[in-house]
Protein backbone atom coordinates (compact mmCIF):
# COMPACT_ATOMS: atom_id res chain seq x y z
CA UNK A 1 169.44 166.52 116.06
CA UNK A 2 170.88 163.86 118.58
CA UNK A 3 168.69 163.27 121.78
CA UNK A 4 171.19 165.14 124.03
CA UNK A 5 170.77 168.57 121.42
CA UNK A 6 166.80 167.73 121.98
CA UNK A 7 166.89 167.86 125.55
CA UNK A 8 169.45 170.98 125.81
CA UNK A 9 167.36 173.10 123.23
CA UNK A 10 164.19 172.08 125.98
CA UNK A 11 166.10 172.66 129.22
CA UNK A 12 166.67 176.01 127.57
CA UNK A 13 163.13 176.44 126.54
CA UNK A 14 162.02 175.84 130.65
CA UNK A 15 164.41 178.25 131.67
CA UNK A 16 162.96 181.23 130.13
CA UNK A 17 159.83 180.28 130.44
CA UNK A 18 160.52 180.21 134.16
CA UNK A 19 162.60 183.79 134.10
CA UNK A 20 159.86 185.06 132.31
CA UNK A 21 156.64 183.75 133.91
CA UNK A 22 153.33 185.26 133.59
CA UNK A 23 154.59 187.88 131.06
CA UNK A 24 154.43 184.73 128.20
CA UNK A 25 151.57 185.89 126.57
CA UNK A 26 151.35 183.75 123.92
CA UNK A 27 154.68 180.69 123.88
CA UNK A 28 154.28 181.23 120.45
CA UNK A 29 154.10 178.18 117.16
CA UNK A 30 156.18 177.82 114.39
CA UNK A 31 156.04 179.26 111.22
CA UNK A 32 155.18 177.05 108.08
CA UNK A 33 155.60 178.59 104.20
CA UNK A 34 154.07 181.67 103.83
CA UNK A 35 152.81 184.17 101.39
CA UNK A 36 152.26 188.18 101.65
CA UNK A 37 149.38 189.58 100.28
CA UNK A 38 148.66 193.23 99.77
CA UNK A 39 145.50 195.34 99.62
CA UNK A 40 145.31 195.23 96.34
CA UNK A 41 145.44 191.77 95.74
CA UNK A 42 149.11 191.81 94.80
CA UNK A 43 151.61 189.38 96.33
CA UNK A 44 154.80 191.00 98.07
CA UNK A 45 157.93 189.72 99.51
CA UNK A 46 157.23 187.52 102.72
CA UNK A 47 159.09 188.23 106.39
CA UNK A 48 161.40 185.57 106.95
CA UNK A 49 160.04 184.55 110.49
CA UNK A 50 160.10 181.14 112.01
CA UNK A 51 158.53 181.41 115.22
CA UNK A 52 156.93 183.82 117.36
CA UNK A 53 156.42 184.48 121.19
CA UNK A 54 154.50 187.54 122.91
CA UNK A 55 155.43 188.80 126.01
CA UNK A 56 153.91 191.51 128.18
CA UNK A 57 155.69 194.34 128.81
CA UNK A 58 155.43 198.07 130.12
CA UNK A 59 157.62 199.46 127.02
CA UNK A 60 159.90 198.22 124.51
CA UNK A 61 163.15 197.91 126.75
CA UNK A 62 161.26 196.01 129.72
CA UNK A 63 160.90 193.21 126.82
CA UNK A 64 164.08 193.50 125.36
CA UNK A 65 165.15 192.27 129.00
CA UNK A 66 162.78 189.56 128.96
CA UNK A 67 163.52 188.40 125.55
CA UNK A 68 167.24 187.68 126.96
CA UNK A 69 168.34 184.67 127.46
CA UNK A 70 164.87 183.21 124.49
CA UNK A 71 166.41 179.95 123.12
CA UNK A 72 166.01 181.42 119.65
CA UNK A 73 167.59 184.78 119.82
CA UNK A 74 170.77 183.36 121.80
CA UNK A 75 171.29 181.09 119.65
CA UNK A 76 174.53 182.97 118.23
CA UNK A 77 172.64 182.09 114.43
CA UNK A 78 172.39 185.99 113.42
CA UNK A 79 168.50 185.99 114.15
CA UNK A 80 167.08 189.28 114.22
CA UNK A 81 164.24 189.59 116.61
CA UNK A 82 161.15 191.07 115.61
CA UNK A 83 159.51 193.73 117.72
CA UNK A 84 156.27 195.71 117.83
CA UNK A 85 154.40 198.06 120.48
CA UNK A 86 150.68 198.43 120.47
């Protein structure tokens, strides 16, 4: 990655992190290799994350809208976002 793709990728970084404020829960970390391991001491097939970020949000559409515009999942790669409601 060239300098000038290093400083887009974090001018795109700020700017969410400014739309979205306060709701960043957690920025999130990336991934390293990973295993899955069941109850039963089995291994099973691993999620093929990379990164993470948790945002809070009143129901599942209020953070699809602040997940637009996440450097990651407008990237145009054919990343699937990963979403769960407590």
């Amino acid at each position: 990655m060239s300098p000038e793709e290093g400083q887009s990728i974090v001018a795109k970084w700020g700017a969410w992190m400014q739309k979205v404020g306060p709701a960043i829960i957690d920025i999130g970390s990336p991934l390293g290799p990973a295993d899955s391991l069941v109850d039963d001491g089995t291994t099973s097939q691993t999620l093929s994350l990379t990164d993470y970020s948790i945002v809070d949000a009143s129901d599942m559409a209020s953070a699809r809208q602040l997940a637009d515009g996440h450097p990651y999942l407008s990237e145009g790669q054919g990343t699937t976002p990963s979403t769960s409601s407590k």
